[in-house]
C-alpha atoms as a PDB file:
ATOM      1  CA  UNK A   1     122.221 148.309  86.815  1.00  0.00           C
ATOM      2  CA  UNK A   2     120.922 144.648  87.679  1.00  0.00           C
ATOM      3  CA  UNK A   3     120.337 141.531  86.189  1.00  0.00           C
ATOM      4  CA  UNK A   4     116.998 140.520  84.803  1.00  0.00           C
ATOM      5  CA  UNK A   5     116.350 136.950  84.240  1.00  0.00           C
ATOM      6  CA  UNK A   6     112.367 136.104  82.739  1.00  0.00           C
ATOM      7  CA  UNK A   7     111.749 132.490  83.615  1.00  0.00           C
ATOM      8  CA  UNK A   8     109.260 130.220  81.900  1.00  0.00           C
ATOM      9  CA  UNK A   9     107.448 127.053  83.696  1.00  0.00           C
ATOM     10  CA  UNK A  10     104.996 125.456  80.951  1.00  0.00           C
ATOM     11  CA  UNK A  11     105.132 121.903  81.140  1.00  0.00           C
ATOM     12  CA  UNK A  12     101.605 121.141  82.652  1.00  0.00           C
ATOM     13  CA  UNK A  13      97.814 122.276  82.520  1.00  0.00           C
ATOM     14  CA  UNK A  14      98.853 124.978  84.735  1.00  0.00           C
ATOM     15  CA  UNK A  15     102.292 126.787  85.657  1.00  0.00           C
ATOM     16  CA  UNK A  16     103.505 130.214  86.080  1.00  0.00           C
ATOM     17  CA  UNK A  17     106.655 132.165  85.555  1.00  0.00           C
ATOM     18  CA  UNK A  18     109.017 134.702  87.771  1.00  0.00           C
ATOM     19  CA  UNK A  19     111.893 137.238  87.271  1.00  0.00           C
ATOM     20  CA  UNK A  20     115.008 137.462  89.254  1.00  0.00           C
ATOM     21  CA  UNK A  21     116.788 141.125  89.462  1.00  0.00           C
ATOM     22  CA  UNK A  22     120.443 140.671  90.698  1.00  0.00           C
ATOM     23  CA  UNK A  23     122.670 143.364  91.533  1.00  0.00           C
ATOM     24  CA  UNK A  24     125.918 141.363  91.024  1.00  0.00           C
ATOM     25  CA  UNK A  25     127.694 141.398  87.717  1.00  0.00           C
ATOM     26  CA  UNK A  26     127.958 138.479  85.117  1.00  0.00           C
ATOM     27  CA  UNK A  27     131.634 138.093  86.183  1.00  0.00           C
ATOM     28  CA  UNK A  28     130.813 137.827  89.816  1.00  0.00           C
ATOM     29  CA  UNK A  29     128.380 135.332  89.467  1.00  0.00           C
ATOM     30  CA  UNK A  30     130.170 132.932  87.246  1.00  0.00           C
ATOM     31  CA  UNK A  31     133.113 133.697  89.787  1.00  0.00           C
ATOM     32  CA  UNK A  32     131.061 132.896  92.512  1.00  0.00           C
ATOM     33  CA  UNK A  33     128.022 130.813  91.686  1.00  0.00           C
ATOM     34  CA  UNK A  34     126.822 130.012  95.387  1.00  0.00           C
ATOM     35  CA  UNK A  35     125.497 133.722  95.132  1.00  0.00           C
ATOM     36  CA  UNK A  36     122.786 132.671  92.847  1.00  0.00           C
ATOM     37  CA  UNK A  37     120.963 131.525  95.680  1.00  0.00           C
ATOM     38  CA  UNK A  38     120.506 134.971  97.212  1.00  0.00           C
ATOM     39  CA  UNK A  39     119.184 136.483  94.051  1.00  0.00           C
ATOM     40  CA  UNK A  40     115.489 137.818  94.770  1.00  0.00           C
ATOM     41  CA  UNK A  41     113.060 136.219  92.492  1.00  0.00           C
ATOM     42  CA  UNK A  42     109.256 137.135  92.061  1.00  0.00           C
ATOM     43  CA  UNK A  43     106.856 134.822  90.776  1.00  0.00           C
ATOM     44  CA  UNK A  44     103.507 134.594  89.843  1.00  0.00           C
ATOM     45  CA  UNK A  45     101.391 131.126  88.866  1.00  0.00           C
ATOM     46  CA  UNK A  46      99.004 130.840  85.940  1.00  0.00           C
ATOM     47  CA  UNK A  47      95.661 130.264  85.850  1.00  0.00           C
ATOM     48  CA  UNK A  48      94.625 126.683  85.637  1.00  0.00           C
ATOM     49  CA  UNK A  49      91.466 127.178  84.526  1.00  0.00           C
ATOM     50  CA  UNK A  50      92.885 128.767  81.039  1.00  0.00           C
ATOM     51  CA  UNK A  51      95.388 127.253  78.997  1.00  0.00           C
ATOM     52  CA  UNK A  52      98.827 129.267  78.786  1.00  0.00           C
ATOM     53  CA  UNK A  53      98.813 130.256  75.536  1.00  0.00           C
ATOM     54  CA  UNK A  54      96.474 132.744  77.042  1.00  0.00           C
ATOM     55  CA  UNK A  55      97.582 133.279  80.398  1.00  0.00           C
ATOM     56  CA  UNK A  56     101.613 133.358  79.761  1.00  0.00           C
ATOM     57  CA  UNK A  57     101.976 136.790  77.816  1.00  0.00           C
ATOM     58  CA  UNK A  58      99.854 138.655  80.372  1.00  0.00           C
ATOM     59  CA  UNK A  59     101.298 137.260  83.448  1.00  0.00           C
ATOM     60  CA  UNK A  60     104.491 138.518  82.058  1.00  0.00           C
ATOM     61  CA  UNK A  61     103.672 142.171  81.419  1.00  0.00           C
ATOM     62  CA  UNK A  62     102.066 142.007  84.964  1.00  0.00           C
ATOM     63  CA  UNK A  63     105.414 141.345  86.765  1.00  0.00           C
ATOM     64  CA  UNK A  64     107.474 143.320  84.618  1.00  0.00           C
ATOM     65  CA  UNK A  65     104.739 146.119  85.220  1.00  0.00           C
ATOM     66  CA  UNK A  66     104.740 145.336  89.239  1.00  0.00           C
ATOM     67  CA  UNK A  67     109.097 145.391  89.229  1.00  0.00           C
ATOM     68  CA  UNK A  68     109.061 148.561  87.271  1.00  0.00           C
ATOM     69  CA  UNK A  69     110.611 146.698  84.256  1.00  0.00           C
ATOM     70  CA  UNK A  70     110.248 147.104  80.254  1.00  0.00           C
ATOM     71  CA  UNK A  71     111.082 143.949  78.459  1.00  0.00           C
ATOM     72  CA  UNK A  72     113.949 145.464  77.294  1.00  0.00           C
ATOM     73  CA  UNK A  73     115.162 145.489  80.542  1.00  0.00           C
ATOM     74  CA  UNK A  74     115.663 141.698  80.437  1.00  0.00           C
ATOM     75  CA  UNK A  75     118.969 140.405  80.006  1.00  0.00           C
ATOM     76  CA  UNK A  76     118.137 135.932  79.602  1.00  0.00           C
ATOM     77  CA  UNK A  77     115.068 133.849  79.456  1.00  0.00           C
ATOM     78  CA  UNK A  78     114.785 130.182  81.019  1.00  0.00           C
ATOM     79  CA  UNK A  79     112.371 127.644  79.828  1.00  0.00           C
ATOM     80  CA  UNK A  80     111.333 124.317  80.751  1.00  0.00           C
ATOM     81  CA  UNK A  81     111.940 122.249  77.500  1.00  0.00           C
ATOM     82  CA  UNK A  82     110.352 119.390  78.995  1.00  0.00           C
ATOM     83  CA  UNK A  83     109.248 116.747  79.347  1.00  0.00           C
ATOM     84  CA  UNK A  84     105.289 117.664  79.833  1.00  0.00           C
ATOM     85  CA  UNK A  85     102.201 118.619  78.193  1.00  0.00           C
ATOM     86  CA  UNK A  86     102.700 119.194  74.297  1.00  0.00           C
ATOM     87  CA  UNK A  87     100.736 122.464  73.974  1.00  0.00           C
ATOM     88  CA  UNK A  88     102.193 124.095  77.273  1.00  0.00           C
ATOM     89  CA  UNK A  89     105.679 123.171  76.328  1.00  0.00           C
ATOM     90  CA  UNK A  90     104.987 124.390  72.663  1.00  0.00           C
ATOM     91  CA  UNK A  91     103.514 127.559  74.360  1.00  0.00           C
ATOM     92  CA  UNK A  92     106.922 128.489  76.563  1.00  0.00           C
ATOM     93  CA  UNK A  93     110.104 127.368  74.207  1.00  0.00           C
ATOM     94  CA  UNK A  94     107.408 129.609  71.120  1.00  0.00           C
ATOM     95  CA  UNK A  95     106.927 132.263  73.728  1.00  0.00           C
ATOM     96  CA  UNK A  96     110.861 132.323  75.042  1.00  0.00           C
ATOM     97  CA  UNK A  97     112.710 131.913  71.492  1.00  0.00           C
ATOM     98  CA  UNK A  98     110.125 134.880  70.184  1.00  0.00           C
ATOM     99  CA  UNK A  99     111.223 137.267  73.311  1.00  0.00           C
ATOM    100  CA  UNK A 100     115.158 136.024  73.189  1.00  0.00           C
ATOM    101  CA  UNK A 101     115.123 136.679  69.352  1.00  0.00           C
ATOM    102  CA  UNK A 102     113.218 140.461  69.402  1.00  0.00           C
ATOM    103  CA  UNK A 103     115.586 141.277  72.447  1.00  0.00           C
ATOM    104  CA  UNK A 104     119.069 139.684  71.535  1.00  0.00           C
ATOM    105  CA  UNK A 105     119.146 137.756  74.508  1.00  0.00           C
ATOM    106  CA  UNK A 106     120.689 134.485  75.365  1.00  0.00           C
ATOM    107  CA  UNK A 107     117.812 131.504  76.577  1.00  0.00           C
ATOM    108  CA  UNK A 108     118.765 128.737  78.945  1.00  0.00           C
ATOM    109  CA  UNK A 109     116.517 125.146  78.410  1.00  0.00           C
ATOM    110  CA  UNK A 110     115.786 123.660  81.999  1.00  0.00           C
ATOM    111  CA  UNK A 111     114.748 119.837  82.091  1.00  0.00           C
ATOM    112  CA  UNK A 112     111.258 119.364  84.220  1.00  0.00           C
ATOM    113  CA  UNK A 113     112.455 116.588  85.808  1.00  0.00           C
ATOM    114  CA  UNK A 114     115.603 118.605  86.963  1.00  0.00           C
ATOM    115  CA  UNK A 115     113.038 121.222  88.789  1.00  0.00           C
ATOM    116  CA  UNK A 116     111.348 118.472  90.809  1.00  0.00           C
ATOM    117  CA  UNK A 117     115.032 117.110  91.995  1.00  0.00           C
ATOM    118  CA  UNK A 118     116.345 120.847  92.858  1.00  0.00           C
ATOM    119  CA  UNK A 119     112.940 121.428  94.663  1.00  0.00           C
ATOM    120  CA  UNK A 120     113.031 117.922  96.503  1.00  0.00           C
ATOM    121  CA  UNK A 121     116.725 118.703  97.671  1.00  0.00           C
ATOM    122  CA  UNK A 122     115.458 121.992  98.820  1.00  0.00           C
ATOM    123  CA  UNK A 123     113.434 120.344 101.588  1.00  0.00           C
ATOM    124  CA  UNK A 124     114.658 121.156 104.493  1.00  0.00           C
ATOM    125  CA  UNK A 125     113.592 118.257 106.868  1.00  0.00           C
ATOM    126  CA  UNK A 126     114.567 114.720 105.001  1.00  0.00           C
ATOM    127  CA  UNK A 127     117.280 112.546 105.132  1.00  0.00           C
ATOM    128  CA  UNK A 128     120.802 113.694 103.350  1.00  0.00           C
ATOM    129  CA  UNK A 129     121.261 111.488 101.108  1.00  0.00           C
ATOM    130  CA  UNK A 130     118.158 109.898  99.449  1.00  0.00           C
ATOM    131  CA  UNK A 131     116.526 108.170  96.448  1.00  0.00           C
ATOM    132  CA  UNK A 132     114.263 110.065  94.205  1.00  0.00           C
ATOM    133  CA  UNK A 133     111.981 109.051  91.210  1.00  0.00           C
ATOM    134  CA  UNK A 134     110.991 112.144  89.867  1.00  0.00           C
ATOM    135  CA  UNK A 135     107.759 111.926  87.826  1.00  0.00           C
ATOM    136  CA  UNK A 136     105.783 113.937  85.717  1.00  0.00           C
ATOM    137  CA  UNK A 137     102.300 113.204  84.146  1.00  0.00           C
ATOM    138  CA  UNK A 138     102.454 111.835  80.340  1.00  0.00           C
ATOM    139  CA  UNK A 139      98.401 111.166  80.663  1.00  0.00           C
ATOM    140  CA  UNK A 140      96.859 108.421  78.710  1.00  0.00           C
ATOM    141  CA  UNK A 141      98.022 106.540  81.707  1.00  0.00           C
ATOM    142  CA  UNK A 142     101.909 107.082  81.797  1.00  0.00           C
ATOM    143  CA  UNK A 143     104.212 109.338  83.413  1.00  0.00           C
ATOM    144  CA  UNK A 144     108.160 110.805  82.353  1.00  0.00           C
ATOM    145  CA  UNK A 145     109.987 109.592  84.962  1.00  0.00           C
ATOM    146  CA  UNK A 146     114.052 109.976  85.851  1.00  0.00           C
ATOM    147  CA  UNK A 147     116.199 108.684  89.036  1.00  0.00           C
ATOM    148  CA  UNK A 148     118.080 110.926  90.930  1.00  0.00           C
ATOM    149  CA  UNK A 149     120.352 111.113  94.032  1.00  0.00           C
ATOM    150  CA  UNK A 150     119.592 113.801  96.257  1.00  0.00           C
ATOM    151  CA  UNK A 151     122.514 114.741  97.975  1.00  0.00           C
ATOM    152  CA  UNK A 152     122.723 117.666 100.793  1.00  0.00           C
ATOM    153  CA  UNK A 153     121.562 120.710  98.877  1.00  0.00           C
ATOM    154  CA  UNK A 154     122.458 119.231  95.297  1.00  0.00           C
ATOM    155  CA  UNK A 155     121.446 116.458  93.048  1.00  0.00           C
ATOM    156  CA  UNK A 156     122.753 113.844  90.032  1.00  0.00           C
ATOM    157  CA  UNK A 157     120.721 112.297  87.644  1.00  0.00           C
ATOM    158  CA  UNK A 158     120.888 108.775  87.590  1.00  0.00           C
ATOM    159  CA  UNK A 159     118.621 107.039  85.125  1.00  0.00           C
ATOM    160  CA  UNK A 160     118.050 108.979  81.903  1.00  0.00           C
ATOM    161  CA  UNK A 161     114.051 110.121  81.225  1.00  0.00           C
ATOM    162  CA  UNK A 162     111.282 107.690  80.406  1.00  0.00           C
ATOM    163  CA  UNK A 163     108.328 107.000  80.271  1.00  0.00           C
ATOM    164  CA  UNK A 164     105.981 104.013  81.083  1.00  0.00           C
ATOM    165  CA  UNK A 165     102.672 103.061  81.745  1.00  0.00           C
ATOM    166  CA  UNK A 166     101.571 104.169  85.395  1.00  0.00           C
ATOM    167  CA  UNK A 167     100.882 100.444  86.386  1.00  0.00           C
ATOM    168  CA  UNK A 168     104.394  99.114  84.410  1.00  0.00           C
ATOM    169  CA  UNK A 169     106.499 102.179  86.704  1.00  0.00           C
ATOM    170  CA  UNK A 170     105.124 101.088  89.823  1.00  0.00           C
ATOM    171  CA  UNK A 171     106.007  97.255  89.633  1.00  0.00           C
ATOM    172  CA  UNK A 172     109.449  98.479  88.411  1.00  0.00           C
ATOM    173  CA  UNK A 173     109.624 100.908  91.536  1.00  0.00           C
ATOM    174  CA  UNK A 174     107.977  98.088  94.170  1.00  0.00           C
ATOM    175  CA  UNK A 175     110.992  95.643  92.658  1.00  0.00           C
ATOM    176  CA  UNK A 176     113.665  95.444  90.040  1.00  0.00           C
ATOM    177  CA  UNK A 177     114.917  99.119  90.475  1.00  0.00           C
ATOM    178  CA  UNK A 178     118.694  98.754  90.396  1.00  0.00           C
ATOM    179  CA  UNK A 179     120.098  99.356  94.123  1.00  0.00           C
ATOM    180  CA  UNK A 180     122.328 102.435  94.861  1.00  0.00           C
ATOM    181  CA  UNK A 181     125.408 102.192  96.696  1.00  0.00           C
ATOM    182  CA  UNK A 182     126.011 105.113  98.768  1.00  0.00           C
ATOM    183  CA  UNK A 183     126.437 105.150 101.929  1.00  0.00           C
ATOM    184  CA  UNK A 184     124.707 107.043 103.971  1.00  0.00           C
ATOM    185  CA  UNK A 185     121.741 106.493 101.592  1.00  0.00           C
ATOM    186  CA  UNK A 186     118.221 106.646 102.986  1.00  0.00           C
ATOM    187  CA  UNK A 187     116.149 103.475 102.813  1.00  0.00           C
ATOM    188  CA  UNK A 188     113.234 104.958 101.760  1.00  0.00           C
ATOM    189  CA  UNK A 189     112.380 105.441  98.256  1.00  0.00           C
ATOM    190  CA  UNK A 190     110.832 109.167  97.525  1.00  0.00           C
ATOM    191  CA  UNK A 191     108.586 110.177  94.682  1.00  0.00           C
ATOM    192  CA  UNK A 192     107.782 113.366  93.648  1.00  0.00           C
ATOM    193  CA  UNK A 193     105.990 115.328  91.545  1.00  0.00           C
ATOM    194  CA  UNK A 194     102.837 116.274  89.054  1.00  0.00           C
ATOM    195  CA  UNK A 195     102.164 112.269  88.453  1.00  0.00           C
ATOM    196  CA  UNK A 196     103.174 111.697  92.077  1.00  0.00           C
ATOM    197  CA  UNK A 197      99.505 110.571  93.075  1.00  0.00           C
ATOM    198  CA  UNK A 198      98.240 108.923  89.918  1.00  0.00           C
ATOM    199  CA  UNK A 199     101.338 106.191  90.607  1.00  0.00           C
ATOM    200  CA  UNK A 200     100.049 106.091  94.656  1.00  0.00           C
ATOM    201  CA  UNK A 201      97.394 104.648  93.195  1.00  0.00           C
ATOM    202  CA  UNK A 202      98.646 102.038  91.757  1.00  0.00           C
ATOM    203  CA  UNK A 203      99.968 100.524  95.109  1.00  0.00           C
ATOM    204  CA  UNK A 204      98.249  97.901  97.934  1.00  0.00           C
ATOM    205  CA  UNK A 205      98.454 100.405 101.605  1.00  0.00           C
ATOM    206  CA  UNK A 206     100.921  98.652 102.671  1.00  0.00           C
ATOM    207  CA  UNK A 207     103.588  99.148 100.043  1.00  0.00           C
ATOM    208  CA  UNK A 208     102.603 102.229  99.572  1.00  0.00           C
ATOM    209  CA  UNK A 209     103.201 103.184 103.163  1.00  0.00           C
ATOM    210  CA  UNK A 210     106.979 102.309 102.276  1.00  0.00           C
ATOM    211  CA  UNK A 211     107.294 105.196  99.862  1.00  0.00           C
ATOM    212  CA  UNK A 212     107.899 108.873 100.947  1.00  0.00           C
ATOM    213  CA  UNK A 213     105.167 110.657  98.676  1.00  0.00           C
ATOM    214  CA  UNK A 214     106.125 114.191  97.647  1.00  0.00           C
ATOM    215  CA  UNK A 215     103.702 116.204  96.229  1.00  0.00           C
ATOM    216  CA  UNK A 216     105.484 118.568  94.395  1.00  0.00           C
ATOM    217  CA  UNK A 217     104.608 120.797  91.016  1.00  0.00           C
ATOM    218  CA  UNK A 218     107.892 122.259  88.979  1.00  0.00           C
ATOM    219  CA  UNK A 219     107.534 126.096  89.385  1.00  0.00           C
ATOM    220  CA  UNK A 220     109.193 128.738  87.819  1.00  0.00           C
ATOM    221  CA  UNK A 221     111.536 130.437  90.470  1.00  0.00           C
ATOM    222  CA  UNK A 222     113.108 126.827  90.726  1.00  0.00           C
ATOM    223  CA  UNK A 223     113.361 127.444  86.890  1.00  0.00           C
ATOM    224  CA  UNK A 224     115.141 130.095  87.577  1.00  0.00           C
ATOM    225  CA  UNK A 225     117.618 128.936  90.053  1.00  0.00           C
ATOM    226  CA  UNK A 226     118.503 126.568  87.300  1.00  0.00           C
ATOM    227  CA  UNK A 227     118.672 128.901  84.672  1.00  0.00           C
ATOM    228  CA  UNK A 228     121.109 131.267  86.438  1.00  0.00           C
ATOM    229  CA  UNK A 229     123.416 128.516  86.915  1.00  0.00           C
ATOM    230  CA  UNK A 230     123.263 127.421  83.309  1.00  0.00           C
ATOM    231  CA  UNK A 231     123.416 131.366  81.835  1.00  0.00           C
ATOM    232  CA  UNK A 232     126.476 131.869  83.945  1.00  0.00           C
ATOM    233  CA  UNK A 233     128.080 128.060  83.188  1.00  0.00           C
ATOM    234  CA  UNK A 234     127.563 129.348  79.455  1.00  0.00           C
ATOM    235  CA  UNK A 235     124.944 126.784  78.439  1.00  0.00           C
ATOM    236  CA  UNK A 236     122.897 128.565  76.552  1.00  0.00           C
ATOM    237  CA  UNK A 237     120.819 127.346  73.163  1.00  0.00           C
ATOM    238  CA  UNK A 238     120.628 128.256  69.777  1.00  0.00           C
ATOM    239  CA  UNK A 239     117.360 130.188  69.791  1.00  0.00           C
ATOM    240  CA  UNK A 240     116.340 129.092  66.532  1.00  0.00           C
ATOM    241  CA  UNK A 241     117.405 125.402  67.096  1.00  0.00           C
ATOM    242  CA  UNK A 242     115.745 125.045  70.490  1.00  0.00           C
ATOM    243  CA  UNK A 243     112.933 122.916  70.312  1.00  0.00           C
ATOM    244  CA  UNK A 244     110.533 121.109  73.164  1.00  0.00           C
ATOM    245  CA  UNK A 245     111.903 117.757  74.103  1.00  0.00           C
ATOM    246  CA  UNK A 246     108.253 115.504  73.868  1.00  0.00           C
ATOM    247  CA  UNK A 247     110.300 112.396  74.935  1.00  0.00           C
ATOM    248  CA  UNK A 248     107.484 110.590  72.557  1.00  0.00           C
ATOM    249  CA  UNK A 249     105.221 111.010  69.205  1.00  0.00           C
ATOM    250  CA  UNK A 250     101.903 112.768  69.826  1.00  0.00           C
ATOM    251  CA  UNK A 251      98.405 111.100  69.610  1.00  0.00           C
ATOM    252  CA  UNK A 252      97.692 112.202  66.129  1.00  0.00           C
ATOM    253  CA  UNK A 253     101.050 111.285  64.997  1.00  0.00           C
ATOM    254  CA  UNK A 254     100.527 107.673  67.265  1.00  0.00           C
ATOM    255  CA  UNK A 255      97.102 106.952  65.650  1.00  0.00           C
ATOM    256  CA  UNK A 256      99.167 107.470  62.214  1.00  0.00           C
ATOM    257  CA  UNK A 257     101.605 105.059  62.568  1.00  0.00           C
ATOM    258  CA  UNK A 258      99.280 102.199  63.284  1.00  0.00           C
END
């Protein structure tokens, strides 16, 4: 009997979602988490054209339908809890606390920004050690942003999310961005993700040229990765206290306050 893990990737205008089917038991993962990584995962991306409140629920039953599942067969769900768009975030934590409830199954939150860094440190051909601002697209002209070390295979977070205006992130990253001492630590700077090229534009050529530019979108069988490690490390959430983290107030509730 395997292990069936739904994973949820909702944070932008598009995204997609996977399941992983492992043969090991609970026990012999947490026992032995470098296993994780061998766990087959099959994904499948959302249509960007439609918003995932309409796309999610089908692409589901598809790959449950195509890995001769039921959705009782489903043992966890991850799910991005953000940062990202409002209304695909809302979409994924509503769709995965619905699912974990009906089923009586744990659900695992997975930070965006964590996705980029995991899939950055995947890359096979970079430097060991590097520098990473991980960024995601906040619109109106801002991005989420965090700072990570990339280290070998793994990563550490450090500089807790933000977000800033595209223009006010770039002058921080071209200058007063503390320095990290590691040795061994690639001169570059790297930037990744969705908000990647909206902050390339905000640099002269020839700064710009100093910058390793990632493109990279979160996707859900990094999601997943993630999510076994935090099932089996017992970090799970309160399915009726999980909530999207916005990291700020939305435009309605902006235009309020002023």
């Amino acid at each position: 009997m395997s292990l069936n893990l739904l994973s949820l990737e909702t944070s932008g205008r598009s995204g997609s979602v996977a399941i992983s089917c492992s043969d090991l038991s609970f026990e012999e993962l947490q026992n032995y988490p470098e296993l994780i990584d061998r766990i087959v995962t099959t994904s499948e991306s959302l249509d960007p054209s439609s918003g995932s409140a309409k796309t999610l629920a089908p692409a589901i039953g598809r790959l449950l339908t195509q890995l001769g599942l039921l959705t009782k067969d489903l043992d966890a769900i991850a799910v991005v809890q953000g940062p990202g768009s409002f209304t695909g975030l809302r979409v994924g934590i509503a769709t995965a606390k619905a699912m974990a409830y009906a089923l009586g199954i744990p659900v695992v939150a997975v930070d965006t920004l964590d996705v980029i860094a995991h899939q950055v440190a995947q890359i096979q051909d970079r430097p060991r050690r590097i520098d990473l601002i991980a960024s995601v697209d906040a619109f109106r002209g801002q991005s989420f942003w965090g700072r990570y070390l990339i280290d070998g295979m793994g990563y550490t977070k450090v500089a807790p999310t933000g977000i800033e205006d595209n223009e006010v992130l770039a002058s921080r990253i071209d200058g007063p961005l503390p320095a990290i001492a590691i040795k061994g630590l690639d001169s570059t700077l790297w930037v990744a993700g969705p908000s990647m090229h909206k902050l390339q534009g905000c640099f002269d050529a020839d700064v710009s040229e100093r910058i390793s530019w990632v493109p990279c979108e979160p996707m859900a069988k990094s999601v997943a990765s993630l999510g076994w490690r935090a099932w089996v490390g017992g970090q799970t959430e309160d399915v009726f206290g999980l909530l999207p983290k916005y990291y700020r107030s939305s435009a309605a509730e902006e235009k309020l306050s002023t």
